[in-house]
C-alpha atoms as a PDB file:
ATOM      1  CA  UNK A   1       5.603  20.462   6.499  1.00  0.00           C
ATOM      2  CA  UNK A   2       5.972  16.475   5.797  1.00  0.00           C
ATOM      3  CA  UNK A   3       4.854  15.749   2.421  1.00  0.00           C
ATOM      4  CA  UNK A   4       2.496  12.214   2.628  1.00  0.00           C
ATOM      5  CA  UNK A   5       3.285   9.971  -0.374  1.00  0.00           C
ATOM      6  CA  UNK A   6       1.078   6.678  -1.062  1.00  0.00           C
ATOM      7  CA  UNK A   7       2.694   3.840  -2.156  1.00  0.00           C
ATOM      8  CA  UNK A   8       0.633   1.789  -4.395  1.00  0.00           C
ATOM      9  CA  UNK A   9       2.485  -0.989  -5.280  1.00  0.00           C
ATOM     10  CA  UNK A  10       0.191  -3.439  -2.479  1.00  0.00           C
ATOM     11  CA  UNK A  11      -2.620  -2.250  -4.728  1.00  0.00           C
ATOM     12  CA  UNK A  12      -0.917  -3.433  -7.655  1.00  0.00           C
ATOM     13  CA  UNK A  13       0.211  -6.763  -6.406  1.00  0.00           C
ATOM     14  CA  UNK A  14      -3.753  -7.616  -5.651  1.00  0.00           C
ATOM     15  CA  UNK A  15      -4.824  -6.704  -9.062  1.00  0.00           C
ATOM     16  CA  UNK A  16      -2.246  -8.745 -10.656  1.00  0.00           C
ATOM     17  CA  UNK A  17      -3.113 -11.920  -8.414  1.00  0.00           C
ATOM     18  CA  UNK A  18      -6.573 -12.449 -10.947  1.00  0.00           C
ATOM     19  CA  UNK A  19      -4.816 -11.237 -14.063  1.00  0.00           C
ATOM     20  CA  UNK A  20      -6.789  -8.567 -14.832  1.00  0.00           C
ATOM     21  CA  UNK A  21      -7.810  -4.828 -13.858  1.00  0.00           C
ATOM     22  CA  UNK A  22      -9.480  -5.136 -10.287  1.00  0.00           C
ATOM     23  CA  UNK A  23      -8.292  -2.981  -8.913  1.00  0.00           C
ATOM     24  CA  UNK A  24      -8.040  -0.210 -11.074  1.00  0.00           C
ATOM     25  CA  UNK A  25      -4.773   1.507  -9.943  1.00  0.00           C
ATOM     26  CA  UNK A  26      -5.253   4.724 -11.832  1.00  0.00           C
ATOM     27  CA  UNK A  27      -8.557   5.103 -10.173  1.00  0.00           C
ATOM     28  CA  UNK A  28      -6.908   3.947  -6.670  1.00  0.00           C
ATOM     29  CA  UNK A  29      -4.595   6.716  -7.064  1.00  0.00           C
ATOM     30  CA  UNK A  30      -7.393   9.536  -8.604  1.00  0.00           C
ATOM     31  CA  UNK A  31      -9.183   8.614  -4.985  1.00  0.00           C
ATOM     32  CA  UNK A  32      -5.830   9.368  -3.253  1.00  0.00           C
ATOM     33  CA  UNK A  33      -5.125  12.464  -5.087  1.00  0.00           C
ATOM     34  CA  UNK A  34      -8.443  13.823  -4.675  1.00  0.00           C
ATOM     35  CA  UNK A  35      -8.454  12.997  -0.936  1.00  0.00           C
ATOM     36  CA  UNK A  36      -5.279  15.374  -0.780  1.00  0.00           C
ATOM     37  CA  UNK A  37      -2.502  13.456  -0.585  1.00  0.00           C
ATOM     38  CA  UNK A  38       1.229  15.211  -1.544  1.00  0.00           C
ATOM     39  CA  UNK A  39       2.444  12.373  -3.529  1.00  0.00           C
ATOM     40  CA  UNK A  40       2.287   9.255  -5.236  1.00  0.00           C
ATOM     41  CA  UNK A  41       5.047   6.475  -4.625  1.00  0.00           C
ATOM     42  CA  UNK A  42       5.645   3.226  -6.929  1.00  0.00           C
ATOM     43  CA  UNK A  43       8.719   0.523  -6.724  1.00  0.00           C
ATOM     44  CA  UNK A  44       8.641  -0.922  -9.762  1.00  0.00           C
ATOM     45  CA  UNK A  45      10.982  -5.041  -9.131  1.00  0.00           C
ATOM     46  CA  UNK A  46      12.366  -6.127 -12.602  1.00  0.00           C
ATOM     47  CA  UNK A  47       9.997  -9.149 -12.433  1.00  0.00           C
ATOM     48  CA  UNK A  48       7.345  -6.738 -12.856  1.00  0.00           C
ATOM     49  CA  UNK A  49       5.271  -8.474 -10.112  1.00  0.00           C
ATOM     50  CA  UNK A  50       3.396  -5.792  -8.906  1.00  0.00           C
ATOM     51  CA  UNK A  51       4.002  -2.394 -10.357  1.00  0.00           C
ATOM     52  CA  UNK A  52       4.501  -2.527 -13.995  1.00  0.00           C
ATOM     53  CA  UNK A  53       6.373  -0.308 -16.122  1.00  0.00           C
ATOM     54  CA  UNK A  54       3.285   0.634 -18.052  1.00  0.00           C
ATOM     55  CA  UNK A  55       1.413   1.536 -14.791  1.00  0.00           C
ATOM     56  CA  UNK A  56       4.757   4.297 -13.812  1.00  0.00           C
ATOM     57  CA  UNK A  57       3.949   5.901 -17.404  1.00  0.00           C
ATOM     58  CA  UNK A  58       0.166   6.327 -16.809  1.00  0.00           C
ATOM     59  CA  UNK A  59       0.519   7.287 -13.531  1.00  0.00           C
ATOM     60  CA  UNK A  60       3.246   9.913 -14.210  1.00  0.00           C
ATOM     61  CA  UNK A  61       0.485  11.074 -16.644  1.00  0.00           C
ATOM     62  CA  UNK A  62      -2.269  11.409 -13.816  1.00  0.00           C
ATOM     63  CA  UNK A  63      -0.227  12.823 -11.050  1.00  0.00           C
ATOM     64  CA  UNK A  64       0.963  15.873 -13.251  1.00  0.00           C
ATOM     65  CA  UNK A  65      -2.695  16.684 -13.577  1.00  0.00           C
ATOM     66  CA  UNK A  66      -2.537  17.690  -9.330  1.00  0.00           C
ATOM     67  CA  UNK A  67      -0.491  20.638  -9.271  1.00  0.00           C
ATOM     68  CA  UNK A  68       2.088  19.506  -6.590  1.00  0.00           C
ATOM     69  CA  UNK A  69       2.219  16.684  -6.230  1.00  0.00           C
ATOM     70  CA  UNK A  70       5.001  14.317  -6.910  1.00  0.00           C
ATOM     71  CA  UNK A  71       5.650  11.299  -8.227  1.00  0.00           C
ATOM     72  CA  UNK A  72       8.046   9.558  -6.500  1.00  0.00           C
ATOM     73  CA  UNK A  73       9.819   6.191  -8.244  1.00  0.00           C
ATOM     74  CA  UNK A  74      11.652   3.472  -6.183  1.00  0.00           C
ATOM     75  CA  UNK A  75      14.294   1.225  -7.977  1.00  0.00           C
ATOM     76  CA  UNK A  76      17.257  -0.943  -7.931  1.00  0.00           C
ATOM     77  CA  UNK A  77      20.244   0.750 -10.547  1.00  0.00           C
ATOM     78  CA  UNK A  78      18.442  -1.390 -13.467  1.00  0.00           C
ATOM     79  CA  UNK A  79      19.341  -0.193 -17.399  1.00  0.00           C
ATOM     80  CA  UNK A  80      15.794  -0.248 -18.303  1.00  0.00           C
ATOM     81  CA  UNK A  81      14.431   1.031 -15.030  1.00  0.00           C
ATOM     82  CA  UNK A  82      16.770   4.269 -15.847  1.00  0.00           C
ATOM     83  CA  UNK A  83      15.529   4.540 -18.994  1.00  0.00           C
ATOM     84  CA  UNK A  84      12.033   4.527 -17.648  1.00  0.00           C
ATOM     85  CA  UNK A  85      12.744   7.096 -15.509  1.00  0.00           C
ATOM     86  CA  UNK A  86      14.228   9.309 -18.281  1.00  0.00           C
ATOM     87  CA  UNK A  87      11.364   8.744 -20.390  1.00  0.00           C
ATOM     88  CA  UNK A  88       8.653   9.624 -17.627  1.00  0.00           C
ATOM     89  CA  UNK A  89      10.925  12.557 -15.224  1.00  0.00           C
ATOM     90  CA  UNK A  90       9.384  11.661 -12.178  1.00  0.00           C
ATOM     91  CA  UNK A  91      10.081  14.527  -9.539  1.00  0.00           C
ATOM     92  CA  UNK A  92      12.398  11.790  -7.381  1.00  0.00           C
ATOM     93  CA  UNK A  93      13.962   8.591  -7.923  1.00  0.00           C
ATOM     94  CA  UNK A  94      14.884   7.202  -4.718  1.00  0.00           C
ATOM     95  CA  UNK A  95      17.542   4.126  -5.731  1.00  0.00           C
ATOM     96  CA  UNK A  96      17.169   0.919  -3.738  1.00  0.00           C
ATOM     97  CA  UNK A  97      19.619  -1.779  -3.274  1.00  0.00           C
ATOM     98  CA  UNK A  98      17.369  -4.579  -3.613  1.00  0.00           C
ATOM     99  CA  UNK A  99      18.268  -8.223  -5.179  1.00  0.00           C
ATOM    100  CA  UNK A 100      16.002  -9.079  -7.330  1.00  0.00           C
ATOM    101  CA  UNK A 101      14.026 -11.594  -5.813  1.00  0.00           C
ATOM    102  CA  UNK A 102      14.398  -9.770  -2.505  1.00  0.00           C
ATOM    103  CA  UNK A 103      10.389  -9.735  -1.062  1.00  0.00           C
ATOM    104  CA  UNK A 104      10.807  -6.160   0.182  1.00  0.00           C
ATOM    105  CA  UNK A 105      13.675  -3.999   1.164  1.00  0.00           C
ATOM    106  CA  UNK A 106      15.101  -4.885   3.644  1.00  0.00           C
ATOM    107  CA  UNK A 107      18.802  -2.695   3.803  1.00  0.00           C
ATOM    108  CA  UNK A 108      19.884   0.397   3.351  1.00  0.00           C
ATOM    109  CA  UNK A 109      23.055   1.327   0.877  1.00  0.00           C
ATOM    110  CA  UNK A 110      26.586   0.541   1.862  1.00  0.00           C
ATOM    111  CA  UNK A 111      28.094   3.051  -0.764  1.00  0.00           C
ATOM    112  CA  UNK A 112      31.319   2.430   0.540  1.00  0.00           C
ATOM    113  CA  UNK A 113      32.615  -0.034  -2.960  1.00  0.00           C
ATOM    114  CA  UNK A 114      29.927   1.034  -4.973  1.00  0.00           C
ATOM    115  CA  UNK A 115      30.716   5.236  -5.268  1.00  0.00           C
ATOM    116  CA  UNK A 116      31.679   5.270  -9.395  1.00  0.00           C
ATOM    117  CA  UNK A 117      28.035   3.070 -10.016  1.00  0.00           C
ATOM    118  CA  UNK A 118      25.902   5.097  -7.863  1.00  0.00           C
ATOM    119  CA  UNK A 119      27.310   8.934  -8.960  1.00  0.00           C
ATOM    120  CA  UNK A 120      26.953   7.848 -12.301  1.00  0.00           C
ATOM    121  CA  UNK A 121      23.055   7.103 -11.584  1.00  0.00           C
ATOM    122  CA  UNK A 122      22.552   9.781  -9.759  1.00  0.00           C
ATOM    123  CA  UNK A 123      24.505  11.516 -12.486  1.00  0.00           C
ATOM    124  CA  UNK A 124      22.076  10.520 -15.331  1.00  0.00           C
ATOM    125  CA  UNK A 125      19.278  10.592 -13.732  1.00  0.00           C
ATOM    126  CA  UNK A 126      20.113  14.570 -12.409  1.00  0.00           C
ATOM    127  CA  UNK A 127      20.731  15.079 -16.549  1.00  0.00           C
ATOM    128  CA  UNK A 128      17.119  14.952 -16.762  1.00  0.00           C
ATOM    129  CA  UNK A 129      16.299  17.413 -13.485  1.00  0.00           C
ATOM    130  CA  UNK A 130      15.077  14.242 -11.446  1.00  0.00           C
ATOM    131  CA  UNK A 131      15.624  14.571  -7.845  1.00  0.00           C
ATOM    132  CA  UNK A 132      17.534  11.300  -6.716  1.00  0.00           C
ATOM    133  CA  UNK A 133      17.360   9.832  -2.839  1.00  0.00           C
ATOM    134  CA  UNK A 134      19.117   6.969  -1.263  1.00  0.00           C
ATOM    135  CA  UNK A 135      17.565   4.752   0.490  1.00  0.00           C
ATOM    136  CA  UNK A 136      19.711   4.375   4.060  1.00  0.00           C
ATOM    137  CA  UNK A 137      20.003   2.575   6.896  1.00  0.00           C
ATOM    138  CA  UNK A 138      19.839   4.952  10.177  1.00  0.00           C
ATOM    139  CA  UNK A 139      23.799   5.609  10.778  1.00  0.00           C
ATOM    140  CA  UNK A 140      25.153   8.963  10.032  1.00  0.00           C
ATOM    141  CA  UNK A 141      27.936   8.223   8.097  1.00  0.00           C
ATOM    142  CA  UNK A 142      25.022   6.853   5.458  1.00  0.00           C
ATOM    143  CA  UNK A 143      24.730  10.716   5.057  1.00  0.00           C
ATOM    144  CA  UNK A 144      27.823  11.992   4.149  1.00  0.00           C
ATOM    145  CA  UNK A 145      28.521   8.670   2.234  1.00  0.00           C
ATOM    146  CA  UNK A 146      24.976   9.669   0.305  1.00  0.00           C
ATOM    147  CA  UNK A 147      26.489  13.479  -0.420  1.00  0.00           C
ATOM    148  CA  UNK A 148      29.789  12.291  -1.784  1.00  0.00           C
ATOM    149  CA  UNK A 149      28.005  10.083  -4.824  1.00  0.00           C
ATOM    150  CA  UNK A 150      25.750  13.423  -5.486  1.00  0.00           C
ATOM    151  CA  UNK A 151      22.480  12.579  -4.156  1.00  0.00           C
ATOM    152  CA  UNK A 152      19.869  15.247  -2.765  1.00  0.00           C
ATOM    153  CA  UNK A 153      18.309  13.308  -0.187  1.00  0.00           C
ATOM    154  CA  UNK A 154      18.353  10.283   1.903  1.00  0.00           C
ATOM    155  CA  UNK A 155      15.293   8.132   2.757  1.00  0.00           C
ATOM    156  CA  UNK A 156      15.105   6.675   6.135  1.00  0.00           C
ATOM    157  CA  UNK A 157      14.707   3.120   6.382  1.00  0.00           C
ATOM    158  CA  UNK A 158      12.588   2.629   9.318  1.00  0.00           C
ATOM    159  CA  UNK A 159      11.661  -0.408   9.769  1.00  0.00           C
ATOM    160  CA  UNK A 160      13.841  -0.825  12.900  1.00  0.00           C
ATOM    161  CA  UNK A 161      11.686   1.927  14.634  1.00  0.00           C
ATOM    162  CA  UNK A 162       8.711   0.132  13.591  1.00  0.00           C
ATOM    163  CA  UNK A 163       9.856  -3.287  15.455  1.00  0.00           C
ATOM    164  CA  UNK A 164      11.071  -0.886  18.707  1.00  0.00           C
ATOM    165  CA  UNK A 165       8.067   1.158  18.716  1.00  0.00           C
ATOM    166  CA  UNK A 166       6.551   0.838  22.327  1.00  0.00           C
ATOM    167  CA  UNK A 167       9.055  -1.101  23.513  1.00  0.00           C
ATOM    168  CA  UNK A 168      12.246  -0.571  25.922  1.00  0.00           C
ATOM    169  CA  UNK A 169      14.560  -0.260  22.356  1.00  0.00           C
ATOM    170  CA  UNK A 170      12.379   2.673  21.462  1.00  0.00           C
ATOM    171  CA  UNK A 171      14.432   5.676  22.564  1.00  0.00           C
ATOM    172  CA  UNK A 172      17.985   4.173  21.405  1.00  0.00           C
ATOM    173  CA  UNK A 173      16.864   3.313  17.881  1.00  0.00           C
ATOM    174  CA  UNK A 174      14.742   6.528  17.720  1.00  0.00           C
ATOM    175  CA  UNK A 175      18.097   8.548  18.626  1.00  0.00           C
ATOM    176  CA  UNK A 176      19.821   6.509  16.029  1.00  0.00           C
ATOM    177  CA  UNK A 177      17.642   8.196  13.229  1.00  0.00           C
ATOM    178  CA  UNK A 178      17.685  11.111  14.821  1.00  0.00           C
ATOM    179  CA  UNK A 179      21.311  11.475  14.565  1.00  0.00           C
ATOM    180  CA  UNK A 180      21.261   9.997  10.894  1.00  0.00           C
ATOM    181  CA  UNK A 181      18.924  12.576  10.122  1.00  0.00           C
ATOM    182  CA  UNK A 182      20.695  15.656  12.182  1.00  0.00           C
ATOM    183  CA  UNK A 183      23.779  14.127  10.125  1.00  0.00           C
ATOM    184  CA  UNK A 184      21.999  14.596   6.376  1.00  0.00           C
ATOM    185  CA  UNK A 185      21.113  17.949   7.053  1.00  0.00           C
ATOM    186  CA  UNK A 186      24.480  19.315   8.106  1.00  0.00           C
ATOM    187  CA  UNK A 187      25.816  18.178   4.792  1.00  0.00           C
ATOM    188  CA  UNK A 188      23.095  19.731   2.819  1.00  0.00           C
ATOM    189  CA  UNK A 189      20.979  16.980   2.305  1.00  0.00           C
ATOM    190  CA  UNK A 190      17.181  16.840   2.562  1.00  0.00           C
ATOM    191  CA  UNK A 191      15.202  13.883   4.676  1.00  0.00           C
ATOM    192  CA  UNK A 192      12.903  11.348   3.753  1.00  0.00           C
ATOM    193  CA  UNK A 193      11.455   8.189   5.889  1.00  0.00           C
ATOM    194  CA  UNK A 194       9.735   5.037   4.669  1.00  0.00           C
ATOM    195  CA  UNK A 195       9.002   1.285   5.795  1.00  0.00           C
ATOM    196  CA  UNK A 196       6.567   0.569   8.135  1.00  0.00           C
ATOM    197  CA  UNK A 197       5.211   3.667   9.393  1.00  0.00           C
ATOM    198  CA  UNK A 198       1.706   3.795   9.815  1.00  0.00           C
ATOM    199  CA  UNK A 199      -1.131   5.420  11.887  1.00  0.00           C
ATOM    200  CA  UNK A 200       0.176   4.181  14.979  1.00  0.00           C
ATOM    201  CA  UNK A 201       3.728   5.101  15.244  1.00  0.00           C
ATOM    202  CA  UNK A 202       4.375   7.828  12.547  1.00  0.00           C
ATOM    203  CA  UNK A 203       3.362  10.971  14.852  1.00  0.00           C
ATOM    204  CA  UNK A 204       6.182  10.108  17.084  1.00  0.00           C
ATOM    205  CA  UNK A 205       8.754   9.617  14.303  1.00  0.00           C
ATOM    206  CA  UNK A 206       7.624  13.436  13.204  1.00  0.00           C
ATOM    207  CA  UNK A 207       7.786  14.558  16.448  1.00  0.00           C
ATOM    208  CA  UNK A 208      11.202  13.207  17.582  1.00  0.00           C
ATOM    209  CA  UNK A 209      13.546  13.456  13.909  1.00  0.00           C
ATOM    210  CA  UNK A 210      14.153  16.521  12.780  1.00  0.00           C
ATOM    211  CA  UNK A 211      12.311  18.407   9.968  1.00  0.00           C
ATOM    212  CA  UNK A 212      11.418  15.238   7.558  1.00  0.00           C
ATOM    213  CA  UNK A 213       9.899  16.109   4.375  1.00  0.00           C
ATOM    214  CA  UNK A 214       8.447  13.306   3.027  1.00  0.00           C
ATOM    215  CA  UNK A 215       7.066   9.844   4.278  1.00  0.00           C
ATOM    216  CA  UNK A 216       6.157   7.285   1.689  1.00  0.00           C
ATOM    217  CA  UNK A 217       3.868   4.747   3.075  1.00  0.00           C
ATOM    218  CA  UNK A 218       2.392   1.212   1.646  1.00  0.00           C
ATOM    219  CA  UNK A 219       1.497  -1.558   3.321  1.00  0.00           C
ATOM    220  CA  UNK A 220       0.398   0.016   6.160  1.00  0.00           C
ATOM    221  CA  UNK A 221      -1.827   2.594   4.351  1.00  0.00           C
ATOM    222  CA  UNK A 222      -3.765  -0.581   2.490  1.00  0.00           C
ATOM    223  CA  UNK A 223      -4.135  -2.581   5.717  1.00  0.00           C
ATOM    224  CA  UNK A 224      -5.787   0.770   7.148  1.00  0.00           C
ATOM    225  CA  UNK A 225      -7.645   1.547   4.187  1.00  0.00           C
ATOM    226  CA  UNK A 226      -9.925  -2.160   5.401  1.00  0.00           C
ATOM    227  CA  UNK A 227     -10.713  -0.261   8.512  1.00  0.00           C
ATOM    228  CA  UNK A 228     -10.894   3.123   7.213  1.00  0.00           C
ATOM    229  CA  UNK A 229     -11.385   3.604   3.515  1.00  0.00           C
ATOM    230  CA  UNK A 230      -8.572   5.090   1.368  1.00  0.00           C
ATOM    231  CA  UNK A 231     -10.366   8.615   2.328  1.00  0.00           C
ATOM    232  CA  UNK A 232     -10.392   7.708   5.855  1.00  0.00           C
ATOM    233  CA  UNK A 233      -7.089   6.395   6.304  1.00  0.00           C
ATOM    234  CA  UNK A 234      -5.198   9.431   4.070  1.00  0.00           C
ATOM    235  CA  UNK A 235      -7.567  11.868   6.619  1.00  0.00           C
ATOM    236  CA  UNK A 236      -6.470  10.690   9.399  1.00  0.00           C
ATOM    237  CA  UNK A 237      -2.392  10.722   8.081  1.00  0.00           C
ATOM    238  CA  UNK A 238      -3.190  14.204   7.010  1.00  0.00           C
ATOM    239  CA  UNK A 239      -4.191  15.100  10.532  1.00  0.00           C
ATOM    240  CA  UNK A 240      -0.890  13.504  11.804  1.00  0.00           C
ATOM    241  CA  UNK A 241       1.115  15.482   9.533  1.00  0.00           C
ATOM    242  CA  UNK A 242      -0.561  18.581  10.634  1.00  0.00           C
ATOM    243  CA  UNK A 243      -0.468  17.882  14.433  1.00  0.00           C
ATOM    244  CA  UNK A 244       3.414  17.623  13.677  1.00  0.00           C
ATOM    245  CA  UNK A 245       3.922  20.586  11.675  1.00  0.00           C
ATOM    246  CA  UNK A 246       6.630  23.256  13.176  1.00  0.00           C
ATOM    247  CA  UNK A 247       6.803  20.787  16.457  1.00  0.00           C
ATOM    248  CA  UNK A 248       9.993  17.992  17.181  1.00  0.00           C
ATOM    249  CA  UNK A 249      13.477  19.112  18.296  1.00  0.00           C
ATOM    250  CA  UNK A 250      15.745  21.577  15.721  1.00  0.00           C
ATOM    251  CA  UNK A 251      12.544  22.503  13.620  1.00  0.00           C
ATOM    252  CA  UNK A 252      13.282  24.973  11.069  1.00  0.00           C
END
């Protein structure tokens, strides 16, 4: 089954905006925890402008209180974002390729240039049992580029299925991921998906990739939590994920 990871970093971003601790972020993420999501999900930028590193440390400290659940970490290959993550041992690192004044991600990896720098992350980071994805665009030869550096998994980048969802694109740029995903899995690697999903469209992403095992959502998730309450939104993703279960093409 699809493992449902909140991102809080929105959450973040609003409490830094006054300077102070509204909103709580542990508590945001207690409310999420208890509410039964699989995992929590933080980017921490270098500038520190949402996420901090303190807030990965406390967090780490919370989540290992839910038996299960994960903490997931998203960075760029940073010297003192690696050491964070060997102080703290989330349960994944996914690595990013962000600039550093890049608003969001926007692009996958090219690994092709850039093999030596990302196996020796992934190398250190597997040193201290940390799971590591990549963070790829949907082509196939992402995959087998993400195997040959030593990663376990890949993470989807799917914001171009977001911006074809309902339209005439839909079923070419859904086949694309598809294939990525058919791609990662014949080389032994496991599947993640992340950017843009949301209440609307993520039941058809489920339905139509093969077996993914984790979706970390964000921005989404906090526009839906106005209408629906953090409880209410994570519910309702819940009920997604378990609409999906053991359904879509090639499920194993």
């Amino acid at each position: 089954m699809t493992r449902f990871s909140v991102n809080l970093n929105k959450f973040a971003l609003v409490r830094n905006a006054r300077g102070a601790n509204k909103p709580d972020l542990l508590a945001i993420a207690r409310r999420c925890l208890s509410a039964g999501v699989h995992g929590i999900t933080v980017h921490p930028r270098t500038d520190q402008r949402h996420v901090k590193y303190a807030d990965v440390v406390d967090l780490d400290r919370l989540v290992r209180q839910y038996p299960g659940v994960e903490l997931n970490v998203e960075g760029v290959i940073d010297e003192t974002l690696l050491e964070l993550a060997e102080k703290v041992r989330p349960a994944q690192y996914t690595l990013v390729p962000d600039a550093p004044d890049q608003l969001t991600s926007d692009h996958g990896w090219e690994v092709a240039g850039r093999e030596e720098e990302l196996r020796d992350a992934v190398t250190r980071l597997h040193r201290h049992g940390i799971r590591v994805s990549l963070f790829v665009d949907p082509d196939p030869r992402h995959a087998a580029a993400a195997r040959a550096v030593g990663a376990d998994r890949v993470e989807l980048y799917t914001h171009s299925f977001a911006a074809a969802y309902g339209s005439a694109e839909q079923a070419a740029v859904t086949a694309a991921f598809r294939d990525t995903a058919v791609e990662a899995r014949r080389v032994g690697l496991g599947v993640n998906a992340g950017h843009d999903l949301s209440l609307q469209n993520l039941e058809t992403l489920l339905r139509e990739v093969p077996p993914v095992l984790e979706v970390s959502i964000g921005h989404a998730f906090i526009c839906e939590c106005f209408d629906f309450g953090i409880e209410g939104a994570i519910a309702r993703y819940l009920e997604i994920i378990d609409r999906c279960a053991g359904s879509g093409p090639d499920r194993v």
